[in-house]
Protein backbone atom coordinates (compact mmCIF):
# COMPACT_ATOMS: atom_id res chain seq x y z
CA UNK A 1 169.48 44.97 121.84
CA UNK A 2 170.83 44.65 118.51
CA UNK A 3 171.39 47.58 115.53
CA UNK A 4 170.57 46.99 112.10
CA UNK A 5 169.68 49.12 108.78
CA UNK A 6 166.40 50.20 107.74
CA UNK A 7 164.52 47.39 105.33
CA UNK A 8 160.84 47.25 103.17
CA UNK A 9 159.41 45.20 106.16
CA UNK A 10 159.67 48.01 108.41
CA UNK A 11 158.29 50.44 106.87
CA UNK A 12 154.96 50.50 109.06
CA UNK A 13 156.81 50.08 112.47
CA UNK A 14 159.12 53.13 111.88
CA UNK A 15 156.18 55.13 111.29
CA UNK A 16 154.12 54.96 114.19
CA UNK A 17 157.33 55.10 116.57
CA UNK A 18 158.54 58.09 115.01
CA UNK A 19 155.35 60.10 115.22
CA UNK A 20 155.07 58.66 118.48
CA UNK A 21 158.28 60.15 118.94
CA UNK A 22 157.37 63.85 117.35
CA UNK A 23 154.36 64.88 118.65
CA UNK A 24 153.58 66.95 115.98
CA UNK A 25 156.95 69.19 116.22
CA UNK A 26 157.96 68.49 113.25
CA UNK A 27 157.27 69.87 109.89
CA UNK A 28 157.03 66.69 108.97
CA UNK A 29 154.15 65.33 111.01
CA UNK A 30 152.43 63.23 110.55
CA UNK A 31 154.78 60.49 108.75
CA UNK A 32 152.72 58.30 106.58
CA UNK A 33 154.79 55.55 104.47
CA UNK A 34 154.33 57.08 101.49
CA UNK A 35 156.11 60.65 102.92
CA UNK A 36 158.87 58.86 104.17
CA UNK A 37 159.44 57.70 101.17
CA UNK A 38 158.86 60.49 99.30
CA UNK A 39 160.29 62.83 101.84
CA UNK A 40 163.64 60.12 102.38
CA UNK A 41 164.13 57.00 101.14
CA UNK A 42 163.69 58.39 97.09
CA UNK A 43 166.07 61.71 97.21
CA UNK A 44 169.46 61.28 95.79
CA UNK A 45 171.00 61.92 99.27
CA UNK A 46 169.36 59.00 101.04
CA UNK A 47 172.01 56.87 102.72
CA UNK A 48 170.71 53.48 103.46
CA UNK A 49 173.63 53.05 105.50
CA UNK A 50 172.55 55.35 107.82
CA UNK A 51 169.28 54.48 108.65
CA UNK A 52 169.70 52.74 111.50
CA UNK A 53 167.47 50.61 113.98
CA UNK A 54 167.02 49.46 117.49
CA UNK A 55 165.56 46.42 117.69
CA UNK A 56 164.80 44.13 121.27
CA UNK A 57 162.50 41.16 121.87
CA UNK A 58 159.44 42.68 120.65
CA UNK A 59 160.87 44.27 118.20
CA UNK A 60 161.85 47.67 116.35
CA UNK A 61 162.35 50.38 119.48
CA UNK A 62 163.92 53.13 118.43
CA UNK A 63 166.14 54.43 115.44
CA UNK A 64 168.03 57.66 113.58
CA UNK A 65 168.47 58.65 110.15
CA UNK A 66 171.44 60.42 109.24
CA UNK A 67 173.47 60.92 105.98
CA UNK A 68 177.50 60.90 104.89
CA UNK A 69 178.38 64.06 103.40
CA UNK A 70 178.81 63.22 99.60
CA UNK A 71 182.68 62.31 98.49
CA UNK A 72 182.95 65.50 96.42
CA UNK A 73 181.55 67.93 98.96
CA UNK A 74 183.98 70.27 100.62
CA UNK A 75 182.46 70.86 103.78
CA UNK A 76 182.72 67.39 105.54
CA UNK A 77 179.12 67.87 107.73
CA UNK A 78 177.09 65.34 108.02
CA UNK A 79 173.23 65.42 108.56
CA UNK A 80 170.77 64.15 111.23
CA UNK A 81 167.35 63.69 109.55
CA UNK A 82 165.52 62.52 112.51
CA UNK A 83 165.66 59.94 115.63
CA UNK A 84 162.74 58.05 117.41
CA UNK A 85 161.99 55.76 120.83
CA UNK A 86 159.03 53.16 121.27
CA UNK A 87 159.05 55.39 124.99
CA UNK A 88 157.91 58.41 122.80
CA UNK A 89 160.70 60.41 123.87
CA UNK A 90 164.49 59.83 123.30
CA UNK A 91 166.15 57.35 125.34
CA UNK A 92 167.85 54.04 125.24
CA UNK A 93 167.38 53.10 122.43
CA UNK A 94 167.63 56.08 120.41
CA UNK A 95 171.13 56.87 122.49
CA UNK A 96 172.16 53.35 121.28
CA UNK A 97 171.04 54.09 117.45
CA UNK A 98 172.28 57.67 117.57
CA UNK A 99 176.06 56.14 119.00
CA UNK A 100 176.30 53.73 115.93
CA UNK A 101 175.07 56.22 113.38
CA UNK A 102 177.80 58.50 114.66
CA UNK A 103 180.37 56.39 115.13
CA UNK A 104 179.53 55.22 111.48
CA UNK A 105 179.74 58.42 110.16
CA UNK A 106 183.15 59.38 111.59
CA UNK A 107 184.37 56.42 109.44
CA UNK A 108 183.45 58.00 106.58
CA UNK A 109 185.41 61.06 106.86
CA UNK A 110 182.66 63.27 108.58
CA UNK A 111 184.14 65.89 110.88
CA UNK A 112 180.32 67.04 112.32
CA UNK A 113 176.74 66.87 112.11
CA UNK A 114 174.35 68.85 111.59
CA UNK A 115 170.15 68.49 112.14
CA UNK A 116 168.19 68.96 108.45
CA UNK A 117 165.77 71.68 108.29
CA UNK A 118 162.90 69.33 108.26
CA UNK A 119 164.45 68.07 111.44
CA UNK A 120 165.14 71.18 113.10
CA UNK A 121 164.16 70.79 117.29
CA UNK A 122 161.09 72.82 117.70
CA UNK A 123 161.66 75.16 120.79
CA UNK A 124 159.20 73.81 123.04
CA UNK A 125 160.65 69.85 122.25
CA UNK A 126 162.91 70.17 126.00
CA UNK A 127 162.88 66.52 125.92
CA UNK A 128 164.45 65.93 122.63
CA UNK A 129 166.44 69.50 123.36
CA UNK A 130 168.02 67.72 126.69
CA UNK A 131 168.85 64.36 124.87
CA UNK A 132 170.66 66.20 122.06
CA UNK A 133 172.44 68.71 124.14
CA UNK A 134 173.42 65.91 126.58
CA UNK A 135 175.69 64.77 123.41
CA UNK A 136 177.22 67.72 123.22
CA UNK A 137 175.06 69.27 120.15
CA UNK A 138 174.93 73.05 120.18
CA UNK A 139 173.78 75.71 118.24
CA UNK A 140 175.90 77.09 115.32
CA UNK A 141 176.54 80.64 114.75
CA UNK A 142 176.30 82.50 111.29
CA UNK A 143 176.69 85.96 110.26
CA UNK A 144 173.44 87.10 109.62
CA UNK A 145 173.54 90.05 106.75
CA UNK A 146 170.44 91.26 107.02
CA UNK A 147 171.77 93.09 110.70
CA UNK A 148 175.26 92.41 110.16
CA UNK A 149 175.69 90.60 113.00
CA UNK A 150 177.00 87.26 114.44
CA UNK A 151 173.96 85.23 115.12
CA UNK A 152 172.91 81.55 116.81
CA UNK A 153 171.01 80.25 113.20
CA UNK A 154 167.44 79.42 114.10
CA UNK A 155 163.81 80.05 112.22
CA UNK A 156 160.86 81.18 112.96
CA UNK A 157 157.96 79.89 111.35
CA UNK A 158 154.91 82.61 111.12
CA UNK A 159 151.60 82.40 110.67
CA UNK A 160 149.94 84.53 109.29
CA UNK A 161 145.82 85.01 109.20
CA UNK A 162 144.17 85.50 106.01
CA UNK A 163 140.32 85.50 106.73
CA UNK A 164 140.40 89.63 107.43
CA UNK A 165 143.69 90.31 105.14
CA UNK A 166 143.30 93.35 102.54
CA UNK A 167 146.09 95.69 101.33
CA UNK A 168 146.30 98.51 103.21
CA UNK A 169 145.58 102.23 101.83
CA UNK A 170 149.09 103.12 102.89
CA UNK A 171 150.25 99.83 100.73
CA UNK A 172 148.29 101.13 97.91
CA UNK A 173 149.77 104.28 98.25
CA UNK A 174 153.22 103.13 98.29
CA UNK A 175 152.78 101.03 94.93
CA UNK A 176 151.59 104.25 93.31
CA UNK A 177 154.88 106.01 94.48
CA UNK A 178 157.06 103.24 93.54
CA UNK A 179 155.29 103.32 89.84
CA UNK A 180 155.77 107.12 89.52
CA UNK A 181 159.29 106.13 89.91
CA UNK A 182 159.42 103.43 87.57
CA UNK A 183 158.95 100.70 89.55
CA UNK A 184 156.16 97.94 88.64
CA UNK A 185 154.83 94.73 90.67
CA UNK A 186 153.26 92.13 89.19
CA UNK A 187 152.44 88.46 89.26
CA UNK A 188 154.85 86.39 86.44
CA UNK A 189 153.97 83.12 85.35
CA UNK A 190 156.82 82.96 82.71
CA UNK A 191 159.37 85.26 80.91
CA UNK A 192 162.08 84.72 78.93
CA UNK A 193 163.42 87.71 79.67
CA UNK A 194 163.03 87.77 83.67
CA UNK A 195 164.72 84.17 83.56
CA UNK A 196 168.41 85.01 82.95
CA UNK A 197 167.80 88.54 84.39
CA UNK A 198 167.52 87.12 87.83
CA UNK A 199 169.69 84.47 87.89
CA UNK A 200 172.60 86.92 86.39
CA UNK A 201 171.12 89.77 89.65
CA UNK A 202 172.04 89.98 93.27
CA UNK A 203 168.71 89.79 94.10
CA UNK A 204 168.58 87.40 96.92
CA UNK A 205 167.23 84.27 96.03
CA UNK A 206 167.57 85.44 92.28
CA UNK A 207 168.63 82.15 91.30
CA UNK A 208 165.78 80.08 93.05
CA UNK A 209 163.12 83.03 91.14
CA UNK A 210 164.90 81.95 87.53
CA UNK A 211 164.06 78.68 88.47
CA UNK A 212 160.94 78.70 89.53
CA UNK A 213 159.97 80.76 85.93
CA UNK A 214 161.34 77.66 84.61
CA UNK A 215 159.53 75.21 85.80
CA UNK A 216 155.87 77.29 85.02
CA UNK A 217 153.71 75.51 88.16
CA UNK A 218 150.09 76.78 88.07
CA UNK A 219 150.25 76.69 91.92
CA UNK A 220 153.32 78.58 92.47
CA UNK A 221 152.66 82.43 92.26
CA UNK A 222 155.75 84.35 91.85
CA UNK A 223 155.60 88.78 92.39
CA UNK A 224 158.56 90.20 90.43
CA UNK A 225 159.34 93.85 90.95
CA UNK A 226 161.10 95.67 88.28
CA UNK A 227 162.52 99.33 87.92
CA UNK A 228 162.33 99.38 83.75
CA UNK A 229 163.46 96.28 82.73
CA UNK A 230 166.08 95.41 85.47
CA UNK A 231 164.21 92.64 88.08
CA UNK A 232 165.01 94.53 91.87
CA UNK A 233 162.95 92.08 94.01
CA UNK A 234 160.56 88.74 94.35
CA UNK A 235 158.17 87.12 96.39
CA UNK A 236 156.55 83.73 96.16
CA UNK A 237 153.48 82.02 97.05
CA UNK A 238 152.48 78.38 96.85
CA UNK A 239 150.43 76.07 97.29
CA UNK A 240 150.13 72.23 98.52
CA UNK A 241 151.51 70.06 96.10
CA UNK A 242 153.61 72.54 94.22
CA UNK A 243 157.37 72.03 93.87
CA UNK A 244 157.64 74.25 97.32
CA UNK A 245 154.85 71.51 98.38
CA UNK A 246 154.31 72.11 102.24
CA UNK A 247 151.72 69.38 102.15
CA UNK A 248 154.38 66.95 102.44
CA UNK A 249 155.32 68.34 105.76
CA UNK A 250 151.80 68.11 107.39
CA UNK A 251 150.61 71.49 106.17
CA UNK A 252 147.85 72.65 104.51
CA UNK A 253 148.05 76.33 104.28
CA UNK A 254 149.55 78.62 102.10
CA UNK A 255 152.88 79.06 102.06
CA UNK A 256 155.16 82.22 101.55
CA UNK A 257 158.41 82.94 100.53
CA UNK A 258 161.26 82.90 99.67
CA UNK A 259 161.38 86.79 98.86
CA UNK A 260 164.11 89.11 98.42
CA UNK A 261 165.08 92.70 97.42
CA UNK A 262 168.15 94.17 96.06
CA UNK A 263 169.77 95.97 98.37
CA UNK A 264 170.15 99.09 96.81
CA UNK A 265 166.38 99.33 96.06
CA UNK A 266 165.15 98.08 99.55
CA UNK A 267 162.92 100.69 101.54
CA UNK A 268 159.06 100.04 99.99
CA UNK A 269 159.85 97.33 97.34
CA UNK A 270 159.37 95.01 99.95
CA UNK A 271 156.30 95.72 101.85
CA UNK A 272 154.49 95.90 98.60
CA UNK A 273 155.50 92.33 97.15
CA UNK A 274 154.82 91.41 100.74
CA UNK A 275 151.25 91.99 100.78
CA UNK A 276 150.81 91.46 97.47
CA UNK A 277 151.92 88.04 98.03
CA UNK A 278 149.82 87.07 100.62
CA UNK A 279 146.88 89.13 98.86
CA UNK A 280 147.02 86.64 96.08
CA UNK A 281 147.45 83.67 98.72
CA UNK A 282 143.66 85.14 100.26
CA UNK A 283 142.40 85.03 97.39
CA UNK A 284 143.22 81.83 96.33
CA UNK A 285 141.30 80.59 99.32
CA UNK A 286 143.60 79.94 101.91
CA UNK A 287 142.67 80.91 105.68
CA UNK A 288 146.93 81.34 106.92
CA UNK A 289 150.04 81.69 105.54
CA UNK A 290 153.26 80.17 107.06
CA UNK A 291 156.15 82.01 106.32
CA UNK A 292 159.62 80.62 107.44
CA UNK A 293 162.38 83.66 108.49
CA UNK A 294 165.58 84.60 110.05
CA UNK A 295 164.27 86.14 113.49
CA UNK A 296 166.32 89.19 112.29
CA UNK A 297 163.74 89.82 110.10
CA UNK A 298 160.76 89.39 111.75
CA UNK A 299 159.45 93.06 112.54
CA UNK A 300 159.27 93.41 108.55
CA UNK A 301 156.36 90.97 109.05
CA UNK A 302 154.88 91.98 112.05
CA UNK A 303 153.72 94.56 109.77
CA UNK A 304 151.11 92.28 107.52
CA UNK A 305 149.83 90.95 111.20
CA UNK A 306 152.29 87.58 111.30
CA UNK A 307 152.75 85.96 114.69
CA UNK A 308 155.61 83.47 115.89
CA UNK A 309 153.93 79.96 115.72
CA UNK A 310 156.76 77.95 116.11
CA UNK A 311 160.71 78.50 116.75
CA UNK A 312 162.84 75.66 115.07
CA UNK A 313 166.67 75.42 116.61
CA UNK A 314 169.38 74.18 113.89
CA UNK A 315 171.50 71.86 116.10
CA UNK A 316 175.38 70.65 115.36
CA UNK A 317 177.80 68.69 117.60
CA UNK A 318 181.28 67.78 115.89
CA UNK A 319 182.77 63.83 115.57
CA UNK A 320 186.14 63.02 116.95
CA UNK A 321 188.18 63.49 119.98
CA UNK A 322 185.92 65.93 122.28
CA UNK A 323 187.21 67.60 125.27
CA UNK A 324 184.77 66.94 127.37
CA UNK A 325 182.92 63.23 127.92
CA UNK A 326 179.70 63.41 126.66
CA UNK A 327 177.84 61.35 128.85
């Protein structure tokens, strides 16, 4: 067995190993040539160094992707992008792929790694869950603000059906309130305004909503709730081949979020650019919406009829000296 980096030539080979190899748990799948590329090989962070490949007597076998944290970045984690095994399940030769992509990234000055979010282990993946936990990757904790609580950081991805969906009379009822107090919610394609007003807010996300005003899609759909002329709150749909573009990643349904409210105007702001949102994602055609969340969060959704489809674990192990062996 012998480990080289990724070239042109095999293009086509990685491919059909890897979705071999994911089984449609990844968001990802199916990989198609043109994906990887798009999804890997062009972004700025693409380290050809680190796209590594077993190869034997009949040829490619197995292989990992990972990435060198960038010179200038303070936090020296690395990232995992994916790994894959002609046996359609990780073993020898993704162990021998995944030892020299670590070992190569501890040369560069990595202290850990950490699994991308388009690589994230879906829940019900025990196979790749045992090979990664049998080298000593765990799950990282994060302080989740939302509860204000220490949490293990994994997503849920929702679905949510659209055939049936209509707003609510309670819903309605609620947006009348809010608007008696000043409050309005509506769909904003641009604004000159809005733009600086968000990213200057603590509205969560605030930042991402200024950009996405900037950049004027005609298949992203962003909800902006205001009190006056102060922005309090967002929500965003899009669609397939957006800048949000879920197509890449094997889907074909709308997609929701990101959305956030300002804490000090949270308690109906929400529910309202909620259904609004995936109102507008109905009637754009669409038969589900996904929606990506913190499982903190998920009873606020429960609420428009969203159901767990899919429970993606975030993965890190650190590089160095470990006190334990790991095989």
């Amino acid at each position: 067995m012998t480990i080289s980096p990724f070239c042109e030539q095999d293009l086509e080979a990685v491919v059909a190993i890897w979705n071999r190899t994911a089984r449609g748990r990844t968001l990802y799948y199916p990989l198609t040539p043109d994906k990887l590329r798009r999804l890997f090989l062009e972004k700025p962070d693409f380290d050809p160094a680190g796209f590594l490949l077993a190869q034997d007597a009949r040829g490619i076998a197995g292989g990992v992707m990972v990435s060198a944290p960038a010179a200038s970045s303070d936090k020296r984690l690395a990232t995992l992008y994916g790994l894959f095994d002609r046996a359609g399940h990780p073993g020898r030769y993704a162990q021998a792929a995944l030892d020299a992509a670590l070992a190569y990234l501890e040369a560069r000055g990595a202290t850990g790694v950490s699994t991308h979010q388009l690589a994230t282990v879906d829940s019900r993946d025990l196979s790749l869950l045992d090979f990664l936990w049998l080298n000593r990757f765990h799950h990282p904790g994060v302080y989740d603000g939302v509860i204000e609580q220490q949490v293990s950081l994994n997503t849920l991805y929702l679905s949510c059906e659209l055939t049936a969906f209509h707003l609510p009379p309670e819903i309605v009822a609620l947006e009348e309130t809010l608007a008696a107090a000043g409050y309005t919610v509506r769909l904003v394609r641009d604004d000159a305004v809005l733009i600086p007003a968000f990213a200057a807010s603590d509205v969560p996300f605030g930042k991402e909503f200024a950009a996405i005003l900037r950049t004027r899609s005609p298949l992203e759909y962003l909800f902006v709730a205001c009190l006056g002329d102060e922005p309090v709150g967002g929500a965003l749909a899009s669609c397939p081949g957006a800048p949000t573009d879920w197509s890449n990643h094997g889907c074909s349904c709308g997609l929701f979020g990101p959305t956030g409210v300002s804490r000090k105007h949270r308690g109906g702001v929400g529910k309202v650019l909620l259904f609004r949102t995936l109102d507008c994602l109905r009637q754009l055609g669409y038969r589900e919406a996904m929606i990506p969340i913190a499982p903190s969060i998920l009873p606020f959704y429960r609420k428009a009829g969203a159901r767990v489809a899919r429970v993606a674990l975030h993965l890190q192990r650190p590089l160095g000296a470990l006190t334990l062996n790991v095989r």
